[in-house]
N, C-alpha and C. Protein backbone atom coordinates (compact mmCIF):
# COMPACT_ATOMS: atom_id res chain seq x y z
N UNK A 1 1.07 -4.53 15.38
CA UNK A 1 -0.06 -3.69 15.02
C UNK A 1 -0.92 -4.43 14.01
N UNK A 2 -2.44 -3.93 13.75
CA UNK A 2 -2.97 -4.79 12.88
C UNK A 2 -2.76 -3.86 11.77
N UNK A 3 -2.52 -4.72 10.47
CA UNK A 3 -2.58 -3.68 9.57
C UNK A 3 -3.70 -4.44 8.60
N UNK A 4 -4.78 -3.21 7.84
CA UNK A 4 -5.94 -3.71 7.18
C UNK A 4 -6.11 -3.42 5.78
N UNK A 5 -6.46 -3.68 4.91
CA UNK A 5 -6.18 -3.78 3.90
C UNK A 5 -7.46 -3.82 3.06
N UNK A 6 -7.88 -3.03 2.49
CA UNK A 6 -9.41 -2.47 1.38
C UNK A 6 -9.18 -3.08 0.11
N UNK A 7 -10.25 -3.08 -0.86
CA UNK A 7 -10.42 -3.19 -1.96
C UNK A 7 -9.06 -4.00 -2.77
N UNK A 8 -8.73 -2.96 -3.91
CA UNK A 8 -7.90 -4.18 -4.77
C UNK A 8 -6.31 -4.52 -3.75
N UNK A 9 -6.49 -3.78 -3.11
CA UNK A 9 -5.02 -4.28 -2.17
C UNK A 9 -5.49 -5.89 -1.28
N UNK A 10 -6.71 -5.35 -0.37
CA UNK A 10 -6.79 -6.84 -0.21
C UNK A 10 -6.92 -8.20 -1.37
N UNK A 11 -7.38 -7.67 -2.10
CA UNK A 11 -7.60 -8.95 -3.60
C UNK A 11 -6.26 -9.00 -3.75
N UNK A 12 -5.28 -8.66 -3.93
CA UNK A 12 -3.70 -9.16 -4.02
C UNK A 12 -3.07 -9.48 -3.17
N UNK A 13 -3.72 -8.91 -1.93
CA UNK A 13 -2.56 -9.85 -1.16
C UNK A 13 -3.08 -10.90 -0.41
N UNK A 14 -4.53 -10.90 -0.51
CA UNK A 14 -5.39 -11.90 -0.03
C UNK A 14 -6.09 -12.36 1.49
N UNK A 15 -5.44 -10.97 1.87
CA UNK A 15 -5.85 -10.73 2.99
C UNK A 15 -6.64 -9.86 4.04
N UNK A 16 -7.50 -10.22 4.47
CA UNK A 16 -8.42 -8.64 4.93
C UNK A 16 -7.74 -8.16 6.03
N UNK A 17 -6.82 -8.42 7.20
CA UNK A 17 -6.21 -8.11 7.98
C UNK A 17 -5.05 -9.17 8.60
N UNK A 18 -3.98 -8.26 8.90
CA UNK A 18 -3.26 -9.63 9.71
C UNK A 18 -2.65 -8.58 10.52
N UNK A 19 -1.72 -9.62 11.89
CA UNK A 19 -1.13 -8.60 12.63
C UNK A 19 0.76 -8.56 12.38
N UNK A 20 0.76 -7.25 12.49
CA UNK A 20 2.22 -7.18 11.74
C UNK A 20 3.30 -6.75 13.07
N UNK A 21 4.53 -7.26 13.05
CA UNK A 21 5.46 -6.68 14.23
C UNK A 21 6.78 -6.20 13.40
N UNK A 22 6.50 -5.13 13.25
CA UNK A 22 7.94 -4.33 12.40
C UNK A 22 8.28 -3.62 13.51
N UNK A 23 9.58 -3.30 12.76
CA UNK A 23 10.63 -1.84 13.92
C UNK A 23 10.37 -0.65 12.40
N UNK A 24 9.67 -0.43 11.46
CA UNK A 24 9.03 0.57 10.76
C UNK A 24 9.13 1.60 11.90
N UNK A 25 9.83 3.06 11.51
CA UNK A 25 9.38 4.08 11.84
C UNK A 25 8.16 5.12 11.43
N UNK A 26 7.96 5.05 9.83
CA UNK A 26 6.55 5.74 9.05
C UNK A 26 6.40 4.85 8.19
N UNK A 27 5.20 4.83 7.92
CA UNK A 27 4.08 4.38 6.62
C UNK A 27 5.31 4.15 5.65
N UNK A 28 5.96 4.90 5.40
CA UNK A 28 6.80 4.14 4.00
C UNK A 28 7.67 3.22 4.43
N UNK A 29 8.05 2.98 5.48
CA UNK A 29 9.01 2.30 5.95
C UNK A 29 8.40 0.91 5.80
N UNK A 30 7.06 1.28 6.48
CA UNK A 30 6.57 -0.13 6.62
C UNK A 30 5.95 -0.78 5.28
N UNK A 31 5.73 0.26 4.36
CA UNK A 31 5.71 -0.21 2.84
C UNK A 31 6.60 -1.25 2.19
N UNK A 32 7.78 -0.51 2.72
CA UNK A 32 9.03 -0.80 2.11
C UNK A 32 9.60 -2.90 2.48
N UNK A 33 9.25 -2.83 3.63
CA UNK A 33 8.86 -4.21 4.24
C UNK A 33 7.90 -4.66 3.94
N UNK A 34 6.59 -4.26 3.63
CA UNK A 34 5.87 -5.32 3.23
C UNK A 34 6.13 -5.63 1.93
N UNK A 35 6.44 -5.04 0.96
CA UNK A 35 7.14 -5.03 -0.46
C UNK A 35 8.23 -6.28 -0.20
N UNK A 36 9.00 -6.17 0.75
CA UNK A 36 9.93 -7.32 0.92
C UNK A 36 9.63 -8.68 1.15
N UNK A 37 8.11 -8.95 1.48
CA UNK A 37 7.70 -10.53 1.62
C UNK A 37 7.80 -10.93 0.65
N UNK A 38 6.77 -10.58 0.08
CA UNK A 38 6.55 -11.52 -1.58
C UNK A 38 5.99 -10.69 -2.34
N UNK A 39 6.08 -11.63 -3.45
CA UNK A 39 4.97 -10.55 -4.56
C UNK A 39 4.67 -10.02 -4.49
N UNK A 40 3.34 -10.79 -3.88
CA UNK A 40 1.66 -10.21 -3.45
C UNK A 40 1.53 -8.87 -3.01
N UNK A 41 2.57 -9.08 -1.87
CA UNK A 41 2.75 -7.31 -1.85
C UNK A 41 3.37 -6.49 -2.61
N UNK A 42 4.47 -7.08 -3.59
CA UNK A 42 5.01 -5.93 -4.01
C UNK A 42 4.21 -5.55 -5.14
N UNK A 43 3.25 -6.23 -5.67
CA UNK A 43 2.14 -5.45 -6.71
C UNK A 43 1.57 -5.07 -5.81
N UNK A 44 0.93 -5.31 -4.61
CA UNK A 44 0.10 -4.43 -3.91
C UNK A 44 0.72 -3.02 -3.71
N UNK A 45 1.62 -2.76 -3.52
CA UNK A 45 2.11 -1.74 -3.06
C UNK A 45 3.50 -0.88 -3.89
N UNK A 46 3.13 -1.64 -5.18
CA UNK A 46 3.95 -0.76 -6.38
C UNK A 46 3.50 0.46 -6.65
N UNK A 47 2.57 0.84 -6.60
CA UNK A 47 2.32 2.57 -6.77
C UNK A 47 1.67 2.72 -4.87
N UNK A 48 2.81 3.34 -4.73
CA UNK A 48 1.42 3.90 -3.10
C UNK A 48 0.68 5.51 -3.68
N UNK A 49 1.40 6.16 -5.11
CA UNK A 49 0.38 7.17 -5.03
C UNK A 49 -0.88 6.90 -5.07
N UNK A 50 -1.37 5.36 -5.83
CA UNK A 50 -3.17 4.66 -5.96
C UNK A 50 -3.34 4.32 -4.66
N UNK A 51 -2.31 4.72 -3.65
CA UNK A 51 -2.72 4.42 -2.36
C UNK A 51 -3.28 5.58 -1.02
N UNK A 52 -4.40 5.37 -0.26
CA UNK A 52 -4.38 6.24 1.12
C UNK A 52 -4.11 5.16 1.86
N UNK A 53 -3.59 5.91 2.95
CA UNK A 53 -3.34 4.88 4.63
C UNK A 53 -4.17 5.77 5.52
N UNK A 54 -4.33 5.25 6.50
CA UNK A 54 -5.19 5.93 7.71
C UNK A 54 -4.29 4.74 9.39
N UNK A 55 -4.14 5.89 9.94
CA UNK A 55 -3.38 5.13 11.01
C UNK A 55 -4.68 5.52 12.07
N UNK A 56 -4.44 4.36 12.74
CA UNK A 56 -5.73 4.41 14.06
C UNK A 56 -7.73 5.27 13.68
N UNK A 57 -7.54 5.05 12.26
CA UNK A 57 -8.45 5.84 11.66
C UNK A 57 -8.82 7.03 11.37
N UNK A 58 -7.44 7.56 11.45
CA UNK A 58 -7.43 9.16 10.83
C UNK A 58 -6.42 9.07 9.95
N UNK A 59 -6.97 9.65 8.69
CA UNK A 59 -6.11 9.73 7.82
C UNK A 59 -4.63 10.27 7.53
N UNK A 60 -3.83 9.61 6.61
CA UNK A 60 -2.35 10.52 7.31
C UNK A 60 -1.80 10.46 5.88
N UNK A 61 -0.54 10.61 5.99
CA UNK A 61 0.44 10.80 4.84
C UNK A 61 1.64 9.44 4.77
N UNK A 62 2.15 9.15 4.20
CA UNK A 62 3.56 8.03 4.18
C UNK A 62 4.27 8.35 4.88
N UNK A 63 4.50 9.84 5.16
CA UNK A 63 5.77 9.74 5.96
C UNK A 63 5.52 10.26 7.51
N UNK A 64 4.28 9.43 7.99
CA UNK A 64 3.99 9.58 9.01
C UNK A 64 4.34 8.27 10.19
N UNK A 65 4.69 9.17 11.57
CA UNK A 65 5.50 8.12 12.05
C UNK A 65 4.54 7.27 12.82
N UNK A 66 4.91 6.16 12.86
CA UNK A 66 4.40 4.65 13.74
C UNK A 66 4.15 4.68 14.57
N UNK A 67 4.65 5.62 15.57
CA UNK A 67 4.97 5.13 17.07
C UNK A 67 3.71 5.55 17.63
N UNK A 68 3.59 4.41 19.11
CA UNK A 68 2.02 4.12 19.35
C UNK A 68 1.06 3.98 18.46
N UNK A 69 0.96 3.74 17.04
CA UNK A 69 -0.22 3.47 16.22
C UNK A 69 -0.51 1.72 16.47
N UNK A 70 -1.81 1.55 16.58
CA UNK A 70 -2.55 0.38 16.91
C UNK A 70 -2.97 -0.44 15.51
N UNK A 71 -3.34 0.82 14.76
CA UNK A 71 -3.85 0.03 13.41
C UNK A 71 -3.11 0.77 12.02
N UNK A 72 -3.02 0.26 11.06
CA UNK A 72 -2.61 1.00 9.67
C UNK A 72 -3.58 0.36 8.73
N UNK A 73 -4.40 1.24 7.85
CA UNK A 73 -5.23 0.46 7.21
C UNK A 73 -4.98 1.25 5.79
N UNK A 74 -4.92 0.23 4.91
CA UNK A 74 -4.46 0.72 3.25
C UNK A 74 -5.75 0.75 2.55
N UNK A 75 -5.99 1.63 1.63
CA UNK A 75 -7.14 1.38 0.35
C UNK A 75 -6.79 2.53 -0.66
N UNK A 76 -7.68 2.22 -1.59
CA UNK A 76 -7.95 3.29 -2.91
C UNK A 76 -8.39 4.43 -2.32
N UNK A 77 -8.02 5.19 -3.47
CA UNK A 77 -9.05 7.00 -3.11
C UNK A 77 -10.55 6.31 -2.92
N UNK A 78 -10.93 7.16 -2.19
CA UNK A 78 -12.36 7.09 -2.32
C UNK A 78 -13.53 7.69 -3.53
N UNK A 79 -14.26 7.96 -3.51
CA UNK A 79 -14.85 8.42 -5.27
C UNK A 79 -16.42 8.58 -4.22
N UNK A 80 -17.25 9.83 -4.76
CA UNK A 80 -18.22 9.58 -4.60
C UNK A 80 -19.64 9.44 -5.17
N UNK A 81 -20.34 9.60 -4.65
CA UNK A 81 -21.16 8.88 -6.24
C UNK A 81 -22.85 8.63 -5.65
């Protein structure tokens, strides 16, 4: 799946998208693995409450499940202004 990555999450992990092949069942699962590469992620993804996900571009929760999702994309709250 591709997973995409916004604002200060991409600035840490340095990446605007890559494609990921986990056996992740939900959003935290697959947290929990990307936390396991390196660093980069695990400051990226040390608080997921500073975090939203949106799977296939509807917004969801962590403990939402994977299956058939195409995309997972991480960022900050939004703010408006």
């Amino acid at each position: 799946m591709n997973v995409l990555y916004f604002a200060w999450v991409r600035e840490r992990i340095g990446l605007p998208v890559e494609d990921v092949t986990t056996s992740a069942a939900t959003v935290a699962d697959l947290v929990e693995e990307l936390r396991g590469r390196e660093e980069r992620y695990a400051a990226a993804f040390a608080d997921t409450s500073a975090l939203r996900v949106a799977l296939d571009q509807e917004l969801a929760e962590f403990d939402a499940p994977l299956a058939g999702v195409r995309e997972v994309a991480f960022f900050p709250p939004m703010t408006g202004g």
